[in-house]
Structures are given as C-alpha cells and as structure tokens.
C-alpha atoms as a PDB file:
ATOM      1  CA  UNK A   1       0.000   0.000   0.000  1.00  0.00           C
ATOM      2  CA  UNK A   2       1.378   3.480  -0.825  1.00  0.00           C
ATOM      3  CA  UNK A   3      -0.935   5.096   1.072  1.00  0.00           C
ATOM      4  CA  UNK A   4      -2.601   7.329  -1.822  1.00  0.00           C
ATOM      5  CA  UNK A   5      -5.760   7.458  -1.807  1.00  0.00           C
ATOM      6  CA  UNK A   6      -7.509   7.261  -5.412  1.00  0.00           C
ATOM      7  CA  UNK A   7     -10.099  10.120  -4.482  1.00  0.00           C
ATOM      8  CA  UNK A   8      -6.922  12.554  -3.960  1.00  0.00           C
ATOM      9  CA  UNK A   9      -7.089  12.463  -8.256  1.00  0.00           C
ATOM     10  CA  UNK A  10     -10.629  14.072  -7.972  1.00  0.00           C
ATOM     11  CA  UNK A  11      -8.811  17.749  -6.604  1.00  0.00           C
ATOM     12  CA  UNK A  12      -6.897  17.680 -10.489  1.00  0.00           C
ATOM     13  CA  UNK A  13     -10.118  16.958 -12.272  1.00  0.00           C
ATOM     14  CA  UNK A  14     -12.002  19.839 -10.885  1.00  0.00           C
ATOM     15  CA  UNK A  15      -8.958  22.024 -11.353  1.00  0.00           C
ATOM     16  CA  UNK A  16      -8.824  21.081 -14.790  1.00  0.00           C
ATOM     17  CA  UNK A  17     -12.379  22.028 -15.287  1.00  0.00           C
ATOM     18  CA  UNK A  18     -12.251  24.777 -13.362  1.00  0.00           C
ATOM     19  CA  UNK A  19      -9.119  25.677 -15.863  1.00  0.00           C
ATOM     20  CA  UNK A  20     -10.930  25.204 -19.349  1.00  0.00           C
ATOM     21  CA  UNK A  21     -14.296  26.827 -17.638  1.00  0.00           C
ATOM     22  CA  UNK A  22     -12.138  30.121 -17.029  1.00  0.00           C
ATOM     23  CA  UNK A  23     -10.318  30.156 -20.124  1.00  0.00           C
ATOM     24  CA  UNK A  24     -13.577  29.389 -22.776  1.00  0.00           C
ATOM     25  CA  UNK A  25     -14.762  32.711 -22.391  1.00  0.00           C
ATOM     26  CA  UNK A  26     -13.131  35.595 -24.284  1.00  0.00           C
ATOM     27  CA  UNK A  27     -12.627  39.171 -22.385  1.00  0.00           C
ATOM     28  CA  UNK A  28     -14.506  40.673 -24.939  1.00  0.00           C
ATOM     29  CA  UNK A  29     -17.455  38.431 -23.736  1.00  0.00           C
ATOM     30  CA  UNK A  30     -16.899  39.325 -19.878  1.00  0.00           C
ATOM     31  CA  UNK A  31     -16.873  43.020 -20.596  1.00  0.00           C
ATOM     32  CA  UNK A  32     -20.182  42.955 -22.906  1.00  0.00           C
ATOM     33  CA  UNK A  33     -18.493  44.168 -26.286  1.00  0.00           C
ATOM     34  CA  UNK A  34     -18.527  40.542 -28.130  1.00  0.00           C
ATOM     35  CA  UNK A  35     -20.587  40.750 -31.379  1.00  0.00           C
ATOM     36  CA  UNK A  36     -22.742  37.590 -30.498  1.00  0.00           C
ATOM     37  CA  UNK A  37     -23.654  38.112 -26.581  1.00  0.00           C
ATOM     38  CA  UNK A  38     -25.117  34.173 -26.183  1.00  0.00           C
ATOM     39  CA  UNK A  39     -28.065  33.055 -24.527  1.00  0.00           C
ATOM     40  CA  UNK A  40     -27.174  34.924 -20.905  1.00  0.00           C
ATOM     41  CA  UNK A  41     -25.381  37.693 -22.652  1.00  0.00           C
ATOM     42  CA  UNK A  42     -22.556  39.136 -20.036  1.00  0.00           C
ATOM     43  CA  UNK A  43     -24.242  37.890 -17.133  1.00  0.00           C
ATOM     44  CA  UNK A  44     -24.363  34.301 -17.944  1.00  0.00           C
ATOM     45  CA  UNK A  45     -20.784  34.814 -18.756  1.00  0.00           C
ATOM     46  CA  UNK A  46     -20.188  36.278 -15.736  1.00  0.00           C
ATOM     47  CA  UNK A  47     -21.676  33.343 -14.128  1.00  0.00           C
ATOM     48  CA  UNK A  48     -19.501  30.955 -15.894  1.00  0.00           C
ATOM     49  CA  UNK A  49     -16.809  32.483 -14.828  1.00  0.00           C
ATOM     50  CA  UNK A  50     -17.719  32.421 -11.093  1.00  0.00           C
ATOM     51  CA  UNK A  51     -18.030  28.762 -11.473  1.00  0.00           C
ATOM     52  CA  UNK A  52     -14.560  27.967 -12.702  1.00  0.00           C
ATOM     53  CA  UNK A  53     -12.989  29.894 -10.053  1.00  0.00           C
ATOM     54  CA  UNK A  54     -15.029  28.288  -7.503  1.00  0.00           C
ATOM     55  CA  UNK A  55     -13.784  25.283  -9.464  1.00  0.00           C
ATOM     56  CA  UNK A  56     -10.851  26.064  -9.048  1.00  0.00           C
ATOM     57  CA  UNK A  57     -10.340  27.071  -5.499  1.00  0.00           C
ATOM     58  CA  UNK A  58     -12.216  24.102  -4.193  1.00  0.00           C
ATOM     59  CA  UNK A  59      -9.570  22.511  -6.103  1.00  0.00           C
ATOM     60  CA  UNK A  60      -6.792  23.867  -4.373  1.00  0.00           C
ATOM     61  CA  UNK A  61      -8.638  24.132  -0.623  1.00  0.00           C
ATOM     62  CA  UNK A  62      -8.885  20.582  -0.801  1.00  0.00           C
ATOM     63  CA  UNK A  63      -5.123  19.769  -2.063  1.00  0.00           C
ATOM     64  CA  UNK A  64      -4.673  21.923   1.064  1.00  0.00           C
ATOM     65  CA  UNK A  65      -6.636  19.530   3.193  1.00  0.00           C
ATOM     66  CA  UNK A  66      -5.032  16.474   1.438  1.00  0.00           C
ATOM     67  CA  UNK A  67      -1.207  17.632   2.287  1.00  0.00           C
ATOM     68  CA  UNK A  68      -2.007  18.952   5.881  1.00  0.00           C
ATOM     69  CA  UNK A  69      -4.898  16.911   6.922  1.00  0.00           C
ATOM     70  CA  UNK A  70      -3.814  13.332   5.919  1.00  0.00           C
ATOM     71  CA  UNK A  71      -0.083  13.767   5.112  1.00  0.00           C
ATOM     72  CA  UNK A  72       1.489  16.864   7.788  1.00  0.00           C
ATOM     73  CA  UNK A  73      -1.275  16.096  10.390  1.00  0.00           C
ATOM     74  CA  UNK A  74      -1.332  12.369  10.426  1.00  0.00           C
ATOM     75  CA  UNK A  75       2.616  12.215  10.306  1.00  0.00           C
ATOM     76  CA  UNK A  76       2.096   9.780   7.163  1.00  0.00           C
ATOM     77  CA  UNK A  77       5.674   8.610   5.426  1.00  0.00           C
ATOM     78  CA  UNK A  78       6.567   9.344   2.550  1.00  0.00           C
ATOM     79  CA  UNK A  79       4.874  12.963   2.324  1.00  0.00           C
ATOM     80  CA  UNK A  80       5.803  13.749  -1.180  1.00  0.00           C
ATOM     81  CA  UNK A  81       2.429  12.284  -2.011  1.00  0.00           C
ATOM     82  CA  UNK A  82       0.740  15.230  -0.437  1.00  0.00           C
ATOM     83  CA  UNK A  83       3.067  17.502  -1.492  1.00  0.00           C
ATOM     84  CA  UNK A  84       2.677  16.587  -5.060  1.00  0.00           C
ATOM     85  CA  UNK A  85      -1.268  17.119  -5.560  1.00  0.00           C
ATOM     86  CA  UNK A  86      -0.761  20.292  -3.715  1.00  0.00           C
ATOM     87  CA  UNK A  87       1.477  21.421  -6.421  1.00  0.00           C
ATOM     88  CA  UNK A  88      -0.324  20.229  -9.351  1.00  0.00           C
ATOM     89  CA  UNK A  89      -3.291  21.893  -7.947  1.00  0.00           C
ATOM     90  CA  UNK A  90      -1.458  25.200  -7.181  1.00  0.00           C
ATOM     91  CA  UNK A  91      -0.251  25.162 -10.868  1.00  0.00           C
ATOM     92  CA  UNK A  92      -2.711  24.267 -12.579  1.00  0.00           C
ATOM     93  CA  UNK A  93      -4.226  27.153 -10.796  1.00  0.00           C
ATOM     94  CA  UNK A  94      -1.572  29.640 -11.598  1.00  0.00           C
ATOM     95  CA  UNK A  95      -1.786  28.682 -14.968  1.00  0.00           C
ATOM     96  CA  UNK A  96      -5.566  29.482 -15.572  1.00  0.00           C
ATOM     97  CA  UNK A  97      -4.679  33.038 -13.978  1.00  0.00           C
ATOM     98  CA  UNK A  98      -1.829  33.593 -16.325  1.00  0.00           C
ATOM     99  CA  UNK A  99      -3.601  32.350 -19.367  1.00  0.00           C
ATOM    100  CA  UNK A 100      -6.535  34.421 -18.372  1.00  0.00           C
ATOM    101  CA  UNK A 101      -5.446  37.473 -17.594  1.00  0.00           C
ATOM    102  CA  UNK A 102      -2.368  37.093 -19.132  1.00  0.00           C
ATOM    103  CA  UNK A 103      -3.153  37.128 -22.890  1.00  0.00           C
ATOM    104  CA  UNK A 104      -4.134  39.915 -25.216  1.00  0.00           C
ATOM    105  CA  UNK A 105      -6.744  39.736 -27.419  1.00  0.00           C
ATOM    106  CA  UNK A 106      -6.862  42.419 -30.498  1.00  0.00           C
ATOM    107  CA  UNK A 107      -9.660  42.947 -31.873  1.00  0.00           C
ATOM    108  CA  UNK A 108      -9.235  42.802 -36.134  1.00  0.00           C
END
C-alpha cells in the first residue's frame, strides 16, 4: 500500500475544469463588447466564470486539506504524495490566472 488514496485524483479533475471553464470565455465576452452576446449575454458569462474559479479554489482548498490533513497532520511517510497534488493543484491554478489574464486579445 502506498498510502494514496484514489479520491486525492478528484482535486486535479475539478482544477482542470475549473481551468478550461475560465479560459472558454473571451474578455470581450466578460466586458459585454462581443458581437454575439449568447443566450445569458454578459451575465451568464459572468456566471460561468464564477463557477470555474469556484472550481478552481475548491480545487486547491482541498489539495490543502489532502497535504495537511492526511499527510502533515497524520505524520504519514513518505509525504511527497501530499506535497505533489498540492502542487499540481497550485499550478494548474496559476496557470488558468496567467492564461486568463495574461493574454491579449486584439480585436481585427
């Protein structure tokens, strides 16, 4: 037994979603000045985006809870485990930020 859990995966997945949720909207669409608005217009968009950064900080609250709840707290060996999903949450994190907010988008 390694003592990894196969529910510890399920902190990536939502990150990942919460990553392609944030980044499928354009800024355009956010600030109201897209051509084609959608069925919610800015609001729904708005919306959206809500839910991929809820997405995406449940993500990495609960890679928090993995590393210090079952790996620090618990005094399991080996903690790189722990460690690990923390990371992969945190960057998958910082990389929806930085491709969000990150990019320019001209408008032709």
């Amino acid at each position: 037994s390694s003592g990894i859990n196969a529910e510890y995966g399920a902190c990536g997945v939502f990150g990942t979603i919460g990553l392609i949720m944030i980044n499928s909207v354009s800024n355009s669409q956010l600030r109201g000045d897209a051509y084609m608005p959608g069925a919610l217009g800015t609001s729904g968009t708005r919306i959206w985006m809500v839910i991929g950064f809820l997405c995406s900080f449940g993500a990495l609250i609960g890679a928090c809870f993995i590393l210090f709840g079952e790996y620090v707290y618990k005094d399991k060996h080996p903690k790189y485990p722990g460690t690990g999903f923390f990371m992969q949450n945190l960057l998958i994190f910082m990389a929806s930020i930085i491709f969000k907010f990150g990019r320019i988008e001209d408008s032709y």
